[in-house]
N, C-alpha and C. Protein backbone atom coordinates (compact mmCIF):
# COMPACT_ATOMS: atom_id res chain seq x y z
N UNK A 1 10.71 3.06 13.23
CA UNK A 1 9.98 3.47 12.05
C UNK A 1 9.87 2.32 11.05
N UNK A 2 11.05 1.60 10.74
CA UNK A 2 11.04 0.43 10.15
C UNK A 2 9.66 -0.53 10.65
N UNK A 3 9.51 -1.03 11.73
CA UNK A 3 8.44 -1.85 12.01
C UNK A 3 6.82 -1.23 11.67
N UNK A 4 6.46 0.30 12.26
CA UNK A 4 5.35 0.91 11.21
C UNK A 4 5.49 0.47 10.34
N UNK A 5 6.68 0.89 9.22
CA UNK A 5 6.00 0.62 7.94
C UNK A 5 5.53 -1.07 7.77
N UNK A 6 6.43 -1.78 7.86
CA UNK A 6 6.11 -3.18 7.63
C UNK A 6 4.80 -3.26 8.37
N UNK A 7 3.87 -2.75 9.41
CA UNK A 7 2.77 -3.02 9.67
C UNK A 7 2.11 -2.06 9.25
N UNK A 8 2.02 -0.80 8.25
CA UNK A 8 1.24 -0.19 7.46
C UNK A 8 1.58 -1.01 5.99
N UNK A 9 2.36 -1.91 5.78
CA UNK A 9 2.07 -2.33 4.54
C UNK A 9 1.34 -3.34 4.65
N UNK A 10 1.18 -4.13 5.77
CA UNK A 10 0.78 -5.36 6.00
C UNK A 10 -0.81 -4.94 5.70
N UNK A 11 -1.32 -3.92 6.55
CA UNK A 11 -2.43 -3.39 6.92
C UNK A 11 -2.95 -3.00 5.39
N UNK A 12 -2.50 -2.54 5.09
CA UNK A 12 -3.11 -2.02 3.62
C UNK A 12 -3.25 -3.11 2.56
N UNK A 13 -2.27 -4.03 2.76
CA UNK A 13 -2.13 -5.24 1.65
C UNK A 13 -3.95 -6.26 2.60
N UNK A 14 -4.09 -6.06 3.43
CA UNK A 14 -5.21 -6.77 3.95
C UNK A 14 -6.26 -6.39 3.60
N UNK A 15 -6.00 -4.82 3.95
CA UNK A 15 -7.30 -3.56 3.51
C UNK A 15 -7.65 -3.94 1.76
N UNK A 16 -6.83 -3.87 0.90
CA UNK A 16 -6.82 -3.85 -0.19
C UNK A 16 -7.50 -5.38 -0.60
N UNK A 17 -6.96 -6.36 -0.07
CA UNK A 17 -7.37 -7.92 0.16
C UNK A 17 -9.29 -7.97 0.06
N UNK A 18 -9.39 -7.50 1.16
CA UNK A 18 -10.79 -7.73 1.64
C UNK A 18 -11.86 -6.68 0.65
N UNK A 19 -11.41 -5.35 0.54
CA UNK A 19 -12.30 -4.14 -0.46
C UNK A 19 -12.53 -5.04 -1.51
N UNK A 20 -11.55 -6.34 -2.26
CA UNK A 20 -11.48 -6.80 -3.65
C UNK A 20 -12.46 -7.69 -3.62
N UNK A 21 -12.87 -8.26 -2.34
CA UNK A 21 -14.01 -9.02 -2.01
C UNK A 21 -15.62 -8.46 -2.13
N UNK A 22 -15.18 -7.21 -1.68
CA UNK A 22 -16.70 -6.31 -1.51
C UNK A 22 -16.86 -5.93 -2.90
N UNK A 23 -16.26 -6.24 -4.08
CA UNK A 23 -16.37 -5.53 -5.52
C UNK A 23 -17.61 -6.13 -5.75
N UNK A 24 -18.12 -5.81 -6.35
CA UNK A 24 -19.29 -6.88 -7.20
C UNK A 24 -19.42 -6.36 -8.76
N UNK A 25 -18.19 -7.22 -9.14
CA UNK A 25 -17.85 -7.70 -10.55
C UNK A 25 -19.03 -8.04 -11.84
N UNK A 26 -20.54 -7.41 -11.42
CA UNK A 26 -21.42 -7.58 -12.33
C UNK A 26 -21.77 -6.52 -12.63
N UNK A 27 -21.25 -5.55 -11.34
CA UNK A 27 -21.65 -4.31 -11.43
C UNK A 27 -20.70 -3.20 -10.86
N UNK A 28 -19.42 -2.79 -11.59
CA UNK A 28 -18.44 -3.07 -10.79
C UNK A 28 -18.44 -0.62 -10.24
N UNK A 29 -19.24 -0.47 -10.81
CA UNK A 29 -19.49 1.19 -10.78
C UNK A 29 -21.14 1.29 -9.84
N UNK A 30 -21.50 0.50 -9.24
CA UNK A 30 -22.68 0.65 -8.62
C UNK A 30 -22.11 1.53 -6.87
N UNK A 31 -23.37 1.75 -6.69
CA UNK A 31 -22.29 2.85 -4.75
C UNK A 31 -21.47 1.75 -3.94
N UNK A 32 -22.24 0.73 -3.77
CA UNK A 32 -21.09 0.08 -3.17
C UNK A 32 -20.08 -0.38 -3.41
N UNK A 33 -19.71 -0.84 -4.82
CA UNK A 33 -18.55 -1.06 -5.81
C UNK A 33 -17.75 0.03 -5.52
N UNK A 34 -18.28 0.73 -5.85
CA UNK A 34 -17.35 2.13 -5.84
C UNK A 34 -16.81 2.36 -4.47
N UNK A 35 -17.17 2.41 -3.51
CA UNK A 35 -16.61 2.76 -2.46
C UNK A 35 -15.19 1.59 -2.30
N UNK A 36 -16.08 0.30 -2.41
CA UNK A 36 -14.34 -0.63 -2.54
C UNK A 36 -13.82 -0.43 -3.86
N UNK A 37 -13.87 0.02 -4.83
CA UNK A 37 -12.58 0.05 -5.90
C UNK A 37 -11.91 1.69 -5.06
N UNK A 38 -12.54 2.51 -4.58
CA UNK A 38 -11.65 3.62 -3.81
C UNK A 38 -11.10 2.81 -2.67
N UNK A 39 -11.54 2.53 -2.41
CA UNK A 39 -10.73 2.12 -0.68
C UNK A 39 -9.69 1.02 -1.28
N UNK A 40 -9.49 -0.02 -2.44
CA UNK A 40 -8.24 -0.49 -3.25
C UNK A 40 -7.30 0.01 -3.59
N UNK A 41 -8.01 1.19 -4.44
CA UNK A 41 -6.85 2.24 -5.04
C UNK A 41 -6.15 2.92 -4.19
N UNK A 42 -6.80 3.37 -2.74
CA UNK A 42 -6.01 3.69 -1.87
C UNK A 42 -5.02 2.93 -1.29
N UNK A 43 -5.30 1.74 -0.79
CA UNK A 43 -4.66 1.10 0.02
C UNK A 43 -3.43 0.33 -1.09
N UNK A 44 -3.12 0.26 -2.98
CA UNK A 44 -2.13 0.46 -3.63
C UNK A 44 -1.28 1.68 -3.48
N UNK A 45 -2.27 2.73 -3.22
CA UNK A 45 -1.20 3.94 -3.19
C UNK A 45 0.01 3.89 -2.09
N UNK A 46 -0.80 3.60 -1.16
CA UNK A 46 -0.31 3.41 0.61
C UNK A 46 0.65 2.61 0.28
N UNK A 47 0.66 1.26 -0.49
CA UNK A 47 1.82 0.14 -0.96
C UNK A 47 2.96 0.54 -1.58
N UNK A 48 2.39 1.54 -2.55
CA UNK A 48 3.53 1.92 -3.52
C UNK A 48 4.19 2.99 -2.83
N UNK A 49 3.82 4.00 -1.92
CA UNK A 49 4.37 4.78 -1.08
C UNK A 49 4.89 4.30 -0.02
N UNK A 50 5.15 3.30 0.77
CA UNK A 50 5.95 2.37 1.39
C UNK A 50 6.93 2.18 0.74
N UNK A 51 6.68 1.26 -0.22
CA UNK A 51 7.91 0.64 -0.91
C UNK A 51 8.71 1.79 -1.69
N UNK A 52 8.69 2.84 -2.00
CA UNK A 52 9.39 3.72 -2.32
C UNK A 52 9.69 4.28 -0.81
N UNK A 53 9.61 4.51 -0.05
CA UNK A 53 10.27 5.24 1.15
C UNK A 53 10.91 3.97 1.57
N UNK A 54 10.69 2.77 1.71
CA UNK A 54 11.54 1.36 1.75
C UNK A 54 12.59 1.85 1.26
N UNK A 55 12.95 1.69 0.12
CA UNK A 55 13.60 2.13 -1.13
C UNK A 55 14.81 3.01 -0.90
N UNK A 56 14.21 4.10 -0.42
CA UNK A 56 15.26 5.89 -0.56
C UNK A 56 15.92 5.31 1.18
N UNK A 57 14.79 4.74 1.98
CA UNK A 57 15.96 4.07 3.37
C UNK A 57 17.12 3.42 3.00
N UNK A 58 16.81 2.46 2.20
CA UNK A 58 18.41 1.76 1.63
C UNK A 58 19.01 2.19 1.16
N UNK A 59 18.62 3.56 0.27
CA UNK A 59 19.70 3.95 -0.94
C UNK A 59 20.43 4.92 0.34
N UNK A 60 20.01 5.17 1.17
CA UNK A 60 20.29 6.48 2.43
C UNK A 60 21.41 5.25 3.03
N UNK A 61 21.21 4.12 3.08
CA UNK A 61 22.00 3.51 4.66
C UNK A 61 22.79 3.21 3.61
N UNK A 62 22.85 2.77 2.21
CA UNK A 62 24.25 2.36 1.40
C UNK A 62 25.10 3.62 1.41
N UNK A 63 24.12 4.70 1.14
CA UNK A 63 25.48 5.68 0.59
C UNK A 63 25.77 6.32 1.97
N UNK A 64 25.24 6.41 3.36
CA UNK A 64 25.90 6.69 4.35
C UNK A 64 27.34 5.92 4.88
N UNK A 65 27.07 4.19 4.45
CA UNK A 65 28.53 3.31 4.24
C UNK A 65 29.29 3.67 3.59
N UNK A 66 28.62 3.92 2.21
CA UNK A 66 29.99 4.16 1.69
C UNK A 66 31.02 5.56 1.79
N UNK A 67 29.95 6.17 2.45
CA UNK A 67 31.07 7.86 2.78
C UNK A 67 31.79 7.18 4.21
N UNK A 68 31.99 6.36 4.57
CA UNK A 68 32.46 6.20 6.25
C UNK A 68 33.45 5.27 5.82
């Protein structure tokens, strides 16, 4: 499960990479803008929901040590 995530974060940090490319910053609410500032905001969500389940894994494998 560990390796998914590190390749769903990878994936999303790319996804998110490339949508920031498709913006067009003159017009940043036009249909195609819009579809990449959604497909960004998603692929932060996807980041920040990783790294919090990252997160509650470690706080899980410390406090399983320290009860043993």
């Amino acid at each position: 499960m560990k390796y998914f995530l590190y390749i769903l974060l990878a994936l999303s940090t790319i996804m998110a990479g490339f949508n920031v490319t498709q913006i067009d910053f003159n017009a940043p609410f036009s249909e195609e803008s819009k579809v990449a500032l959604i497909a960004v905001l998603a692929a932060l969500c996807v980041i920040t929901i990783v790294f919090i389940l990252l997160t509650s894994k470690a706080i899980e494998r410390k406090y399983k040590e320290r009860r043993n």
